[in-house]
PDB file of N, CA and C in Angstrom:
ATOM      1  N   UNK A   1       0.827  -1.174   0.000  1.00  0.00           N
ATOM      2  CA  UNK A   1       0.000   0.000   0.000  1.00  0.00           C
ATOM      3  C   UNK A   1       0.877   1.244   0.000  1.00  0.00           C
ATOM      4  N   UNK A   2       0.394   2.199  -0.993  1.00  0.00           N
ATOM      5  CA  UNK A   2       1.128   3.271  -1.024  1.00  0.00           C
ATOM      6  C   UNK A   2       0.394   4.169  -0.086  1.00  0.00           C
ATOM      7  N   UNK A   3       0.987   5.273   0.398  1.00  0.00           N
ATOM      8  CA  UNK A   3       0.647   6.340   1.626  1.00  0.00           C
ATOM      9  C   UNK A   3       0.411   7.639   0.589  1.00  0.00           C
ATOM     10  N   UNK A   4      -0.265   8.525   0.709  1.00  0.00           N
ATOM     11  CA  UNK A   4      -1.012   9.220  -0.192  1.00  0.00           C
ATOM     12  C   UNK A   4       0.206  10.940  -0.105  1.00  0.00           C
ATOM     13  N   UNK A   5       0.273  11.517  -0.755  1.00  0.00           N
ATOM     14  CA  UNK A   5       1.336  12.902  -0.766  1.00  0.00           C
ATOM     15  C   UNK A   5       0.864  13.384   0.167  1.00  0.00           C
ATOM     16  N   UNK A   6       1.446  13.780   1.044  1.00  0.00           N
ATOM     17  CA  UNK A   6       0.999  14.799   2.545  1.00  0.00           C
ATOM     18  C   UNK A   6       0.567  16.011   1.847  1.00  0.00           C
ATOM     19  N   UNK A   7       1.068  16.554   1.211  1.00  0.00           N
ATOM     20  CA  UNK A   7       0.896  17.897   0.792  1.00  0.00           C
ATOM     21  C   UNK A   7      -0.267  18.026  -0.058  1.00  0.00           C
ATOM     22  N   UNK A   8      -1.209  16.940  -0.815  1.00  0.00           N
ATOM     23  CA  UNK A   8      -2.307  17.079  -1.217  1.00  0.00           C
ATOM     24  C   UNK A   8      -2.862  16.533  -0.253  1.00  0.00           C
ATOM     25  N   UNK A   9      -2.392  15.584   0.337  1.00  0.00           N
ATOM     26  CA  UNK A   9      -3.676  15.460   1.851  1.00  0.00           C
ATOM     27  C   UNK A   9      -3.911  16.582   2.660  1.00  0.00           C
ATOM     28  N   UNK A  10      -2.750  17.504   2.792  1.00  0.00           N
ATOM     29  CA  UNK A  10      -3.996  18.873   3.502  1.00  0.00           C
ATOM     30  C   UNK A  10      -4.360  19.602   2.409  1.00  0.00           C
ATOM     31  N   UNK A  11      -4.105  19.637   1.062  1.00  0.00           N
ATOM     32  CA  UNK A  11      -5.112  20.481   0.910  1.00  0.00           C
ATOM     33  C   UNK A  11      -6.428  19.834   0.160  1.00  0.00           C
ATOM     34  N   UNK A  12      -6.187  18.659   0.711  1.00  0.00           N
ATOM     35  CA  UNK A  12      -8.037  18.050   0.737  1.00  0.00           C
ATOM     36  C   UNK A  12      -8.798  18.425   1.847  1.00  0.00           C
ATOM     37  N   UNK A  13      -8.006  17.964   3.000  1.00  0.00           N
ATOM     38  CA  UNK A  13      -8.659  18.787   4.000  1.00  0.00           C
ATOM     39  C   UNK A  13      -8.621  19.690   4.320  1.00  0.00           C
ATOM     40  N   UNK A  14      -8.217  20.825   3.887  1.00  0.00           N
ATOM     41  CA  UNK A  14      -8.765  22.225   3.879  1.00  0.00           C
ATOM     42  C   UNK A  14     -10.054  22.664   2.896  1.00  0.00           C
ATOM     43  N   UNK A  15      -9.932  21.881   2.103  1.00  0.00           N
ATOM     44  CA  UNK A  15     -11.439  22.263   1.739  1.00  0.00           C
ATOM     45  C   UNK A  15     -12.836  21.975   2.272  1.00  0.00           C
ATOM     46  N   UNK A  16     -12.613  20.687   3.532  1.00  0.00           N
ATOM     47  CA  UNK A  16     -13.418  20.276   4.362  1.00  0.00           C
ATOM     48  C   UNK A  16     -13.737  20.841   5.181  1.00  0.00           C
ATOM     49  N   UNK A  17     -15.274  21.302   5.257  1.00  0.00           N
ATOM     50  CA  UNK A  17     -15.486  22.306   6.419  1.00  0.00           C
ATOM     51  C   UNK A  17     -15.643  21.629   7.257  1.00  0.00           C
ATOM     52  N   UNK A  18     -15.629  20.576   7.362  1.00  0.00           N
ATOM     53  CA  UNK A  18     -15.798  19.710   9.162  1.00  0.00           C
ATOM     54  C   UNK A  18     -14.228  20.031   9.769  1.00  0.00           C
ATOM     55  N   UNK A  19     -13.402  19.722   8.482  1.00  0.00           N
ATOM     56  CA  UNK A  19     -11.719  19.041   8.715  1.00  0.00           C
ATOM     57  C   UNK A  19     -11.344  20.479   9.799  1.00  0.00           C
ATOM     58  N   UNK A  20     -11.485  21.302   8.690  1.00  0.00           N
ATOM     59  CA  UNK A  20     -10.746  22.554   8.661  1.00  0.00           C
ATOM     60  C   UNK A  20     -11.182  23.441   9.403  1.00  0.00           C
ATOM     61  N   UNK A  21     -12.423  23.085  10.540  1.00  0.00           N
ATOM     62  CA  UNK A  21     -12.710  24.242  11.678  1.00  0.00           C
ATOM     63  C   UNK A  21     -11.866  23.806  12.854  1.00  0.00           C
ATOM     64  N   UNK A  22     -11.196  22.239  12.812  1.00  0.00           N
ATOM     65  CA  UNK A  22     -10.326  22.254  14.087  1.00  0.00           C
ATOM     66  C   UNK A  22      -9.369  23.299  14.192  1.00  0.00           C
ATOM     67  N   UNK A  23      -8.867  23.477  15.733  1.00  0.00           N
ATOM     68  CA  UNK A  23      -7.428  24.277  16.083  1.00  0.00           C
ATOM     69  C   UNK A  23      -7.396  24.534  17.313  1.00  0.00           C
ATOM     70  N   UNK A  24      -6.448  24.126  17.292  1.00  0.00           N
ATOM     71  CA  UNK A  24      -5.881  24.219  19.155  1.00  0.00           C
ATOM     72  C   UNK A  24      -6.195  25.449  19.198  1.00  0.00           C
ATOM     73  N   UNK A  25      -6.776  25.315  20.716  1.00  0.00           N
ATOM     74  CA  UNK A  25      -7.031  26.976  21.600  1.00  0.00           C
ATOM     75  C   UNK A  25      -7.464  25.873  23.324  1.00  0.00           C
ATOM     76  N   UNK A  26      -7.467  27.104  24.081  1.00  0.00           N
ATOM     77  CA  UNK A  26      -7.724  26.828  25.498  1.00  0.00           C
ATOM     78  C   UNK A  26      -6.761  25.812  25.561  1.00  0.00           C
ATOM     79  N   UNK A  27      -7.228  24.935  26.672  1.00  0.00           N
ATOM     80  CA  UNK A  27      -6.083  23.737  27.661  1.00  0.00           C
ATOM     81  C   UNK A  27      -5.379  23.118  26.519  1.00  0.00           C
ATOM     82  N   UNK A  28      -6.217  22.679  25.374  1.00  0.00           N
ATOM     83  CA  UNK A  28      -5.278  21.893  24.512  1.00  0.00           C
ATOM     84  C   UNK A  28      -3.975  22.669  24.089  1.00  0.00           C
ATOM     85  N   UNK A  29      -4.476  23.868  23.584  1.00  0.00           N
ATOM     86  CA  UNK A  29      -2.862  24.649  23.605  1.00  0.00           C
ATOM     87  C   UNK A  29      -1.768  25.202  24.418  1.00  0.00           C
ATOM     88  N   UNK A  30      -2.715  25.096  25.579  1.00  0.00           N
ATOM     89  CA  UNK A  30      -1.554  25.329  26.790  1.00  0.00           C
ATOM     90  C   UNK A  30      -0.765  24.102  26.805  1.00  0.00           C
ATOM     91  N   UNK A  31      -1.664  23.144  26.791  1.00  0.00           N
ATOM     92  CA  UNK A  31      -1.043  21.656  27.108  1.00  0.00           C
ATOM     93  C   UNK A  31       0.315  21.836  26.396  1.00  0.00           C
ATOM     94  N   UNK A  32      -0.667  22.082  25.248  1.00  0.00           N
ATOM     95  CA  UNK A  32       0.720  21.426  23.966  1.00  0.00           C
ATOM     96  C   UNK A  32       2.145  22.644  24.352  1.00  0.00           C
ATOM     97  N   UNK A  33       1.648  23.769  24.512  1.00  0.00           N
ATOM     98  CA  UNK A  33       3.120  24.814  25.001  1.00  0.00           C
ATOM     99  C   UNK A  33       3.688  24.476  25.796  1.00  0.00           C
ATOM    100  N   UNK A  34       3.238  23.889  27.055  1.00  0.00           N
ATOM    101  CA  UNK A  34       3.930  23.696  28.230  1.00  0.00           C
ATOM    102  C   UNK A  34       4.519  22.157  27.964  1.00  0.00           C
ATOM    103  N   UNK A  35       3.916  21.156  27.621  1.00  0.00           N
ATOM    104  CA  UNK A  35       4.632  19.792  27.099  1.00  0.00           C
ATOM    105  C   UNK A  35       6.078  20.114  25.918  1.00  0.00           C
ATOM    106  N   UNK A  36       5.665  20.783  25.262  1.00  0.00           N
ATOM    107  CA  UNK A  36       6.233  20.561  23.539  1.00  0.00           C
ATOM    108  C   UNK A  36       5.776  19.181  22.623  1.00  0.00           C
ATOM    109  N   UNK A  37       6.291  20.085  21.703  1.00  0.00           N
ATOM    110  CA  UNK A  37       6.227  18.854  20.631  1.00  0.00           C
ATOM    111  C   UNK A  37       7.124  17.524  20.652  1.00  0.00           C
ATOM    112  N   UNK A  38       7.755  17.482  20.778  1.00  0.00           N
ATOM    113  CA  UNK A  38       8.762  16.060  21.350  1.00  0.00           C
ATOM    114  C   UNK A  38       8.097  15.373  22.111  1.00  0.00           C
ATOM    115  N   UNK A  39       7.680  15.662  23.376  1.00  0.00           N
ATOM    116  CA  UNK A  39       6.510  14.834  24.132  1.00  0.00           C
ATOM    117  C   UNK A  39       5.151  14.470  23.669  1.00  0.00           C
ATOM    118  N   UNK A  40       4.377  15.650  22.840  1.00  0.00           N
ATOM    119  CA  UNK A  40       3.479  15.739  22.123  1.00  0.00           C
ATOM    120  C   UNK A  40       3.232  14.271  21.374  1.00  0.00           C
ATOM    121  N   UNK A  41       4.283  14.015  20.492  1.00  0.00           N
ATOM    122  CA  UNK A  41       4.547  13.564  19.695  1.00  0.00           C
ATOM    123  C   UNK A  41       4.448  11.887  20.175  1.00  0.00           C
ATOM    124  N   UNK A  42       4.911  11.858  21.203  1.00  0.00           N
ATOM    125  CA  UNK A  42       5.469  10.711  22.211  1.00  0.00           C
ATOM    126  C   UNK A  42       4.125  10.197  22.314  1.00  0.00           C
ATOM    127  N   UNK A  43       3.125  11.131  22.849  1.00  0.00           N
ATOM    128  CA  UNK A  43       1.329  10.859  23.255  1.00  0.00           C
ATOM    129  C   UNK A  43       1.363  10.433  21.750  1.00  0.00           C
ATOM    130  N   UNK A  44       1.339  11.143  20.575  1.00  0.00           N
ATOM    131  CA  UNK A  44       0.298  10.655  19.544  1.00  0.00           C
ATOM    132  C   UNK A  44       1.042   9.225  18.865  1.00  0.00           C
ATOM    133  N   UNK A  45       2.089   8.639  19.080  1.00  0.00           N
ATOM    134  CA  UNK A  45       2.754   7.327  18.932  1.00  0.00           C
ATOM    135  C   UNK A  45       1.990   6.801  19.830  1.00  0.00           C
ATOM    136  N   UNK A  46       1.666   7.110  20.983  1.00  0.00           N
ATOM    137  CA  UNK A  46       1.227   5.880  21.907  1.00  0.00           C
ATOM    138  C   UNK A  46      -0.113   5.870  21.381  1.00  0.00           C
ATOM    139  N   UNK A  47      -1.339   6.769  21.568  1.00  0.00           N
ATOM    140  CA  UNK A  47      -2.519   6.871  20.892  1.00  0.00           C
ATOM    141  C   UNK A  47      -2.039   5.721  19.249  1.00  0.00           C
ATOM    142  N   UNK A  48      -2.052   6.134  18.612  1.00  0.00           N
ATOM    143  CA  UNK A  48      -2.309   5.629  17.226  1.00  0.00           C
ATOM    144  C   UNK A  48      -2.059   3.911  17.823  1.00  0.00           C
ATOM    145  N   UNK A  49      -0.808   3.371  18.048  1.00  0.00           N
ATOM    146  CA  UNK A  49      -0.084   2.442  18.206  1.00  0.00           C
ATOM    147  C   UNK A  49      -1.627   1.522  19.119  1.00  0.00           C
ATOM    148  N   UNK A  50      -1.973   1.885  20.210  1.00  0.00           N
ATOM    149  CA  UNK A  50      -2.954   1.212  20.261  1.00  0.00           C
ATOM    150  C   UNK A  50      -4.604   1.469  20.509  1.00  0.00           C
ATOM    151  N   UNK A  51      -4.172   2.465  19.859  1.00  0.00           N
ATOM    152  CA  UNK A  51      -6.052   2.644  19.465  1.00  0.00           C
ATOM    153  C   UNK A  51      -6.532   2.627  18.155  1.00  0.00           C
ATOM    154  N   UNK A  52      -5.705   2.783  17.005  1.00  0.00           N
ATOM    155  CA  UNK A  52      -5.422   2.744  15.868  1.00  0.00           C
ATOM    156  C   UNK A  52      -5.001   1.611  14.927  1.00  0.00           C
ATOM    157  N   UNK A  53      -3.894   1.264  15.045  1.00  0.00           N
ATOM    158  CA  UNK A  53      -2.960   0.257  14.467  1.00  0.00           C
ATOM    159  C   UNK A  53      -3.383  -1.171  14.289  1.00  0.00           C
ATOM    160  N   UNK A  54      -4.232  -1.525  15.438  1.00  0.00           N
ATOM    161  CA  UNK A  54      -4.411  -2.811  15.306  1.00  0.00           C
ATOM    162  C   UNK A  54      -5.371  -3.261  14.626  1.00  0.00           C
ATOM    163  N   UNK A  55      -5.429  -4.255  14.077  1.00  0.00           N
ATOM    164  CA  UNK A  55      -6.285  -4.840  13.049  1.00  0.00           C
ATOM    165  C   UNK A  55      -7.857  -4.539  12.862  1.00  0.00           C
ATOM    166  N   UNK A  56      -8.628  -5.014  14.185  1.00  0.00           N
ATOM    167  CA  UNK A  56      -9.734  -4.357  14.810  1.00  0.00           C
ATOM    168  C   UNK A  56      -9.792  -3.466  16.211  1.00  0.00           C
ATOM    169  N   UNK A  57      -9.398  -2.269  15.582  1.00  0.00           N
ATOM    170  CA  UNK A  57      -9.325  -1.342  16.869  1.00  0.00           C
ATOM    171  C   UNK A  57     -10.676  -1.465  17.972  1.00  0.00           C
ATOM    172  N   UNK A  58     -10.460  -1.347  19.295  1.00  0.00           N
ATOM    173  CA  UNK A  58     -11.307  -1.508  20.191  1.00  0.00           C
ATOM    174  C   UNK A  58     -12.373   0.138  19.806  1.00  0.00           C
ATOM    175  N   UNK A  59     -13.853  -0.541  19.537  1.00  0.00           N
ATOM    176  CA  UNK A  59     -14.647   1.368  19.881  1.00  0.00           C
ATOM    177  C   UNK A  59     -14.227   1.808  18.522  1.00  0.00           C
ATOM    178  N   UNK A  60     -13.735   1.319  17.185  1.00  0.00           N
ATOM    179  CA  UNK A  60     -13.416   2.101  16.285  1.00  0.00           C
ATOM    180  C   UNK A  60     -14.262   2.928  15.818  1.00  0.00           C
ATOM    181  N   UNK A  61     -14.108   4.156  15.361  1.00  0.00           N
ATOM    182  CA  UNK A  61     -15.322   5.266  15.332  1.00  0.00           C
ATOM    183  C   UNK A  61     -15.729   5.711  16.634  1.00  0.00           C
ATOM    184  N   UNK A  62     -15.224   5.228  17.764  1.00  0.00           N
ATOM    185  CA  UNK A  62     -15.697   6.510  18.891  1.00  0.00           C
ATOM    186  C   UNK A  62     -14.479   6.537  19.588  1.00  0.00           C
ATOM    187  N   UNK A  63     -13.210   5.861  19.128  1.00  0.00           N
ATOM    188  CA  UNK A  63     -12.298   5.696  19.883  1.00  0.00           C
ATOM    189  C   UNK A  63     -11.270   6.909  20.165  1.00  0.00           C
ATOM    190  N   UNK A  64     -11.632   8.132  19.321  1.00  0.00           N
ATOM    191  CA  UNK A  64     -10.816   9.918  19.553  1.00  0.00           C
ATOM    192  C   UNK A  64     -11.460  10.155  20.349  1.00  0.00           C
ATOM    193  N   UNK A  65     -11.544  10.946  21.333  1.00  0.00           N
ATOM    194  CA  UNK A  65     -12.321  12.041  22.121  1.00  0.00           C
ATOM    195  C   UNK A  65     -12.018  13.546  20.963  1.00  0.00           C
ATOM    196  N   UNK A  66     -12.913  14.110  20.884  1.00  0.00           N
ATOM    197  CA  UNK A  66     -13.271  15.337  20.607  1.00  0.00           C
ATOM    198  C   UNK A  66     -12.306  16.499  21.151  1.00  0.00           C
ATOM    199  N   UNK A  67     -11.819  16.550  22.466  1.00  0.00           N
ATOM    200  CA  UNK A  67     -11.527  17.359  23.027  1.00  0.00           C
ATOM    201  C   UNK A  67     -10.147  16.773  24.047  1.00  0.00           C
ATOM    202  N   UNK A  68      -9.922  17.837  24.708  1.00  0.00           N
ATOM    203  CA  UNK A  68      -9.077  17.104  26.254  1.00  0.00           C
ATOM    204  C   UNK A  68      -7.517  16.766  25.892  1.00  0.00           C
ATOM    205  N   UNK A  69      -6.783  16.764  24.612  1.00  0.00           N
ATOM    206  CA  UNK A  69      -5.399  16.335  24.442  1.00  0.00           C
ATOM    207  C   UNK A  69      -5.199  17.069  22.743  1.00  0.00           C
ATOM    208  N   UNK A  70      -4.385  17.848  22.306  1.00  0.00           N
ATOM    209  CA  UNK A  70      -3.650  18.384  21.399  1.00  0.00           C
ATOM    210  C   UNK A  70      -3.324  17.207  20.306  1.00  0.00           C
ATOM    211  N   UNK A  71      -3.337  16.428  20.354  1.00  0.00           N
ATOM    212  CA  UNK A  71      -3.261  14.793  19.352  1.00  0.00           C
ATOM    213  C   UNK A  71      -4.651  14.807  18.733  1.00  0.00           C
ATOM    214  N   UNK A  72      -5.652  14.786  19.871  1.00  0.00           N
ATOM    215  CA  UNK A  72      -6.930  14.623  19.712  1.00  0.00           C
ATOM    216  C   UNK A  72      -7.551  14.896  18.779  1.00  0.00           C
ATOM    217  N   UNK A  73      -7.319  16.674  19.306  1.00  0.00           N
ATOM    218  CA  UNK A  73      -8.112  17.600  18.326  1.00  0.00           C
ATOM    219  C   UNK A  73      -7.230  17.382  16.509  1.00  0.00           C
ATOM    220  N   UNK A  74      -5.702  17.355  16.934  1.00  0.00           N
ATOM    221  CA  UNK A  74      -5.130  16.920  15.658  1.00  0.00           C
ATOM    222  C   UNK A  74      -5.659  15.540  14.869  1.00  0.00           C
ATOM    223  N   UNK A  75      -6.034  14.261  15.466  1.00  0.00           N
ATOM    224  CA  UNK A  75      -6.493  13.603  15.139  1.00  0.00           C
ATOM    225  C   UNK A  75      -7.879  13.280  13.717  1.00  0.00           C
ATOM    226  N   UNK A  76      -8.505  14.680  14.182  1.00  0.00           N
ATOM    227  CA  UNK A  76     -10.118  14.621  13.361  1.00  0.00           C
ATOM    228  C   UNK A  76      -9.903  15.680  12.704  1.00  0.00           C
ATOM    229  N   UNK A  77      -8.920  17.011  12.677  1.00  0.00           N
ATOM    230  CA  UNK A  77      -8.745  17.858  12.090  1.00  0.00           C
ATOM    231  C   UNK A  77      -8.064  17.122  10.626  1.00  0.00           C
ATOM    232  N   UNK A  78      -6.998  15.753  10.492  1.00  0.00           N
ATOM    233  CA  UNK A  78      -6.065  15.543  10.033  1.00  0.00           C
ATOM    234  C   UNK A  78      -7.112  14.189   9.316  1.00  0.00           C
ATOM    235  N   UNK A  79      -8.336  13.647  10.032  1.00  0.00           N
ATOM    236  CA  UNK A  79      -8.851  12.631   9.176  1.00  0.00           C
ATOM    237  C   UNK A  79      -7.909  11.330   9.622  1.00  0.00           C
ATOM    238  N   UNK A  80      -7.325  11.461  10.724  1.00  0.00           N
ATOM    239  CA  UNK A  80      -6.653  10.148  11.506  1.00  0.00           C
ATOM    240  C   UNK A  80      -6.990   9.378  13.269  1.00  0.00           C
ATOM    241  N   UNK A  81      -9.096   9.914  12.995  1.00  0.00           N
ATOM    242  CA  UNK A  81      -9.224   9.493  13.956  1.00  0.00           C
ATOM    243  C   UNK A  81      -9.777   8.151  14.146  1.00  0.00           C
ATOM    244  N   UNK A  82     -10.376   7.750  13.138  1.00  0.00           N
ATOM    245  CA  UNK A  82     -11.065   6.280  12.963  1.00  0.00           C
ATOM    246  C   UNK A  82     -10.089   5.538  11.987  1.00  0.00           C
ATOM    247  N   UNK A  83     -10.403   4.008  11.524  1.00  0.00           N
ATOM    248  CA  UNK A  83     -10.180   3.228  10.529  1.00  0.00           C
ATOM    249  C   UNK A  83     -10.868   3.611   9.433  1.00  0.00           C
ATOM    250  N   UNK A  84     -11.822   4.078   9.482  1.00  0.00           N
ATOM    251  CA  UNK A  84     -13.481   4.532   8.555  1.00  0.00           C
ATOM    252  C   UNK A  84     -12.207   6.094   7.802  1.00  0.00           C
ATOM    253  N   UNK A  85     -11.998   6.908   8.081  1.00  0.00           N
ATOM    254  CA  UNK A  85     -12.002   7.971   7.698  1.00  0.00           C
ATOM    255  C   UNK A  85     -10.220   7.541   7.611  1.00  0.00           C
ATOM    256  N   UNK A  86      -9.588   6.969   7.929  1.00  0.00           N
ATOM    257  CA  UNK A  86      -7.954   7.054   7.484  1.00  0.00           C
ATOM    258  C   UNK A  86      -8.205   5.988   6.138  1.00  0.00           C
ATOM    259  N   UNK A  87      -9.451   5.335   6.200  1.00  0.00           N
ATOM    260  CA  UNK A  87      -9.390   4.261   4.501  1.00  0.00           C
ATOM    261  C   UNK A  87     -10.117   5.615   3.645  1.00  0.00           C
ATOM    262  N   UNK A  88     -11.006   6.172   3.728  1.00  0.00           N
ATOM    263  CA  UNK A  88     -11.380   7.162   2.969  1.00  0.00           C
ATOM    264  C   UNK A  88     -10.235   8.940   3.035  1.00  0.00           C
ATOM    265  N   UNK A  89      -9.546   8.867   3.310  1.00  0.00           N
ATOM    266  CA  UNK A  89      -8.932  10.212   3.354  1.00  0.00           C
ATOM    267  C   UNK A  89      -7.588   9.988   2.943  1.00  0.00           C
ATOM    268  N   UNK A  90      -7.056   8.704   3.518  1.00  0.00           N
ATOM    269  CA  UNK A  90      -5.305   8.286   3.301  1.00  0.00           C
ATOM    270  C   UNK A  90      -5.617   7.160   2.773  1.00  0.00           C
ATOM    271  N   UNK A  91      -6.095   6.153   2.101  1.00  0.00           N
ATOM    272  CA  UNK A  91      -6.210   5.062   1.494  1.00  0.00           C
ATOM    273  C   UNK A  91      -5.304   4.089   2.046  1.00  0.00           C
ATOM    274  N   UNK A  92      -5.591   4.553   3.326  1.00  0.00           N
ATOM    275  CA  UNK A  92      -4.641   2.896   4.811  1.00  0.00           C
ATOM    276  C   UNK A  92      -6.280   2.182   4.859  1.00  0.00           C
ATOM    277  N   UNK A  93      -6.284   1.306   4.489  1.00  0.00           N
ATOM    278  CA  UNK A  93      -7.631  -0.283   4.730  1.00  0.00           C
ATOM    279  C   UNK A  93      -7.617  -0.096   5.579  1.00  0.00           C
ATOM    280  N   UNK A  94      -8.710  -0.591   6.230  1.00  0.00           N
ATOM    281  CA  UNK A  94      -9.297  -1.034   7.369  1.00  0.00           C
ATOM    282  C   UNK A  94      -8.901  -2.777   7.218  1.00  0.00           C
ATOM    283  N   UNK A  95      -9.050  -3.443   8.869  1.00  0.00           N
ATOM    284  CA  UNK A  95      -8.869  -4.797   8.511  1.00  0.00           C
ATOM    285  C   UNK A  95      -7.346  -5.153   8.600  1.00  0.00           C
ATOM    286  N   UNK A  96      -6.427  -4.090   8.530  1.00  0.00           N
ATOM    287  CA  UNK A  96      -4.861  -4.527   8.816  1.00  0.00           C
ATOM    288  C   UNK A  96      -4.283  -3.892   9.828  1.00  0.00           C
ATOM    289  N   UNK A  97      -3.562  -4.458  10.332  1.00  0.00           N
ATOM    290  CA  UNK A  97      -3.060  -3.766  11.922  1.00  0.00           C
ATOM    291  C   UNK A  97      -1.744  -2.727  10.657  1.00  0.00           C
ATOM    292  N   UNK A  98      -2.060  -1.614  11.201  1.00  0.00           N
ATOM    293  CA  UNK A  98      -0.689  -0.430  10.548  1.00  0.00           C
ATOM    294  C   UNK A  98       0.715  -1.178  10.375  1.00  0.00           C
ATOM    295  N   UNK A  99       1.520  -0.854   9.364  1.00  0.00           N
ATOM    296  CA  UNK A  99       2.685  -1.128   9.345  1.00  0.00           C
ATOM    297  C   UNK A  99       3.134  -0.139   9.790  1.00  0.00           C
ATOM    298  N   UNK A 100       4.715  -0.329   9.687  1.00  0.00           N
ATOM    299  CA  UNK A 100       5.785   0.786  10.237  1.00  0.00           C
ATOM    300  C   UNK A 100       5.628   2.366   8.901  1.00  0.00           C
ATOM    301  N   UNK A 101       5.412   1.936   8.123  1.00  0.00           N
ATOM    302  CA  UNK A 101       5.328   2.721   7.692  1.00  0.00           C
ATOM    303  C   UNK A 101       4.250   3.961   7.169  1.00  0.00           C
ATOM    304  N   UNK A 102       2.948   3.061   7.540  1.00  0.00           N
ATOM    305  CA  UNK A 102       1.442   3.673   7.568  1.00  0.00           C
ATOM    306  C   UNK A 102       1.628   4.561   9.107  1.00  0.00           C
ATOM    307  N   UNK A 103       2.088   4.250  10.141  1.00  0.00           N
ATOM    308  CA  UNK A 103       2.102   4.680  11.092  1.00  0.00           C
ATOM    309  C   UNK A 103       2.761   5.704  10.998  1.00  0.00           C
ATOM    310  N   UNK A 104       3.981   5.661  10.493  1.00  0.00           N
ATOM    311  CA  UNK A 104       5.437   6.731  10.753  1.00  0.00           C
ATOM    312  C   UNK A 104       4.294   8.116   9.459  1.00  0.00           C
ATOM    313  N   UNK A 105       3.906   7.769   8.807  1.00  0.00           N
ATOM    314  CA  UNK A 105       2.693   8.410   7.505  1.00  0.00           C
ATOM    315  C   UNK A 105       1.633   9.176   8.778  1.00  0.00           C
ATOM    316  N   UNK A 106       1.234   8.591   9.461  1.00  0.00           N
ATOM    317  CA  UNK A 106       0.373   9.368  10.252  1.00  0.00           C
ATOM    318  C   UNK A 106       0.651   9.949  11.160  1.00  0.00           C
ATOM    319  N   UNK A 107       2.100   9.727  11.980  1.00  0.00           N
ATOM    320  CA  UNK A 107       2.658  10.611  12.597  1.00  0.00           C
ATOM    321  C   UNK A 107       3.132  11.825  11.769  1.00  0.00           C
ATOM    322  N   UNK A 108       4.026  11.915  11.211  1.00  0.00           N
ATOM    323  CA  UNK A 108       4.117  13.263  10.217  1.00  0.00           C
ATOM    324  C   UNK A 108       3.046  14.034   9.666  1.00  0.00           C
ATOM    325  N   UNK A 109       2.007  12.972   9.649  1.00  0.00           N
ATOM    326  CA  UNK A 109       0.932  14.170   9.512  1.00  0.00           C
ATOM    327  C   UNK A 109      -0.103  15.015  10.477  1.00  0.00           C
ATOM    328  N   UNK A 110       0.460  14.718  11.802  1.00  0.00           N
ATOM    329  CA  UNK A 110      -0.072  14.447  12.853  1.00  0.00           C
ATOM    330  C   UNK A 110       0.344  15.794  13.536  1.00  0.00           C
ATOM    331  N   UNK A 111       1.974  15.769  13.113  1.00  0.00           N
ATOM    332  CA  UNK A 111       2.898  16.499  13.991  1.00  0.00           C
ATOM    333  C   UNK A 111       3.036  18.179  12.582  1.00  0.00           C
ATOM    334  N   UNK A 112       2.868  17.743  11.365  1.00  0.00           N
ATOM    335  CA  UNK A 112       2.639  18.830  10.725  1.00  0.00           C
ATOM    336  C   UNK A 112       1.241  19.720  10.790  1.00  0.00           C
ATOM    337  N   UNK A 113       0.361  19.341  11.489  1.00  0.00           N
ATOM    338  CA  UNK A 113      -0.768  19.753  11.303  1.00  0.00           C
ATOM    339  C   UNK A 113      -0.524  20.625  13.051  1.00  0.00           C
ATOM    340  N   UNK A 114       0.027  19.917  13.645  1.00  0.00           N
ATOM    341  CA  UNK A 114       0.277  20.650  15.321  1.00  0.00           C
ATOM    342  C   UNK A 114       1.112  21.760  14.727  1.00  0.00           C
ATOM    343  N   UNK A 115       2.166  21.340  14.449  1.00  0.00           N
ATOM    344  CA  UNK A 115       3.536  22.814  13.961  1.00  0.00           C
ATOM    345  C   UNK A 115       2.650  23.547  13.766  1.00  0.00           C
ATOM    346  N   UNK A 116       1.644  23.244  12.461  1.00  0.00           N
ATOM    347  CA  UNK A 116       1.177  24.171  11.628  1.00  0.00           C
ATOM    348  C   UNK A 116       0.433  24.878  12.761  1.00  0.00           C
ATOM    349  N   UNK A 117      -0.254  24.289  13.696  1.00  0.00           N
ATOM    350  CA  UNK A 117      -1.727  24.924  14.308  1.00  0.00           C
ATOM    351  C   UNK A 117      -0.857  25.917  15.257  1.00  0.00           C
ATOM    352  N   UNK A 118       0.062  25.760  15.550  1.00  0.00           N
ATOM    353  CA  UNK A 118       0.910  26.536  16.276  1.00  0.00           C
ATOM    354  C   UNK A 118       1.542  27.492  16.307  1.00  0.00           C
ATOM    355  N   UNK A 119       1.957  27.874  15.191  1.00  0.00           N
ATOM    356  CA  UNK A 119       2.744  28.595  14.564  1.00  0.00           C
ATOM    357  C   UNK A 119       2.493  29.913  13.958  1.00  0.00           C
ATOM    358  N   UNK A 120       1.408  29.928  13.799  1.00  0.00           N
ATOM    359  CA  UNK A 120       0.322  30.595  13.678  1.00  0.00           C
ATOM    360  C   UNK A 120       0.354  32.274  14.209  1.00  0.00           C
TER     361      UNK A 120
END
């Protein structure tokens, strides 16, 4: 399976008005200032790795929270919060536990979409 160009994957989701109203503000962005991104980063490896990755994720489709962690909100902003929406947005199947390299694909897009929300 090929992993789709990052750089046309956001600007698919920027044309999504669901995608594209996320953005860190309140606790999630304090969080993320006072953690950094290096740690940041650390949370959204552990998140994906087992809420994500595995073949049949536990709760798939309710398994992001909405709110409460800087990954999170990156998560549904980025279209990497279900199996349902990473087979329709990044063309990763459902049905296979992530490889190393579908994963390392959703971290970079994970952690470009934080820079980005940040930077700001």
């Amino acid at each position: 399976m090929t992993v789709k160009n990052i750089d046309q994957v956001f600007e698919q989701l920027a044309k999504s008005k669901f995608r594209s109203r996320f953005c860190l503000k309140g606790k999630e962005l304090d969080y993320f200032n006072q953690k950094g991104i290096i740690e940041i980063m650390l949370h959204a490896q552990d998140f994906l790795k087992n809420r994500l990755a595995p073949v049949q994720p536990i709760n798939d489709g309710k398994q992001t929270p909405m709110r409460n962690h800087p990954v999170f909100i990156a998560q549904h902003a980025t279209a990497l919060c279900c199996r349902k929406c990473m087979s329709k947005w990044h063309n990763i199947p459902m049905g296979i536990e992530l490889s190393h390299e579908q994963l390392q694909y959703c971290l970079d897009i994970i952690e470009r979409w934080l820079v980005n929300s940040t930077s700001k």
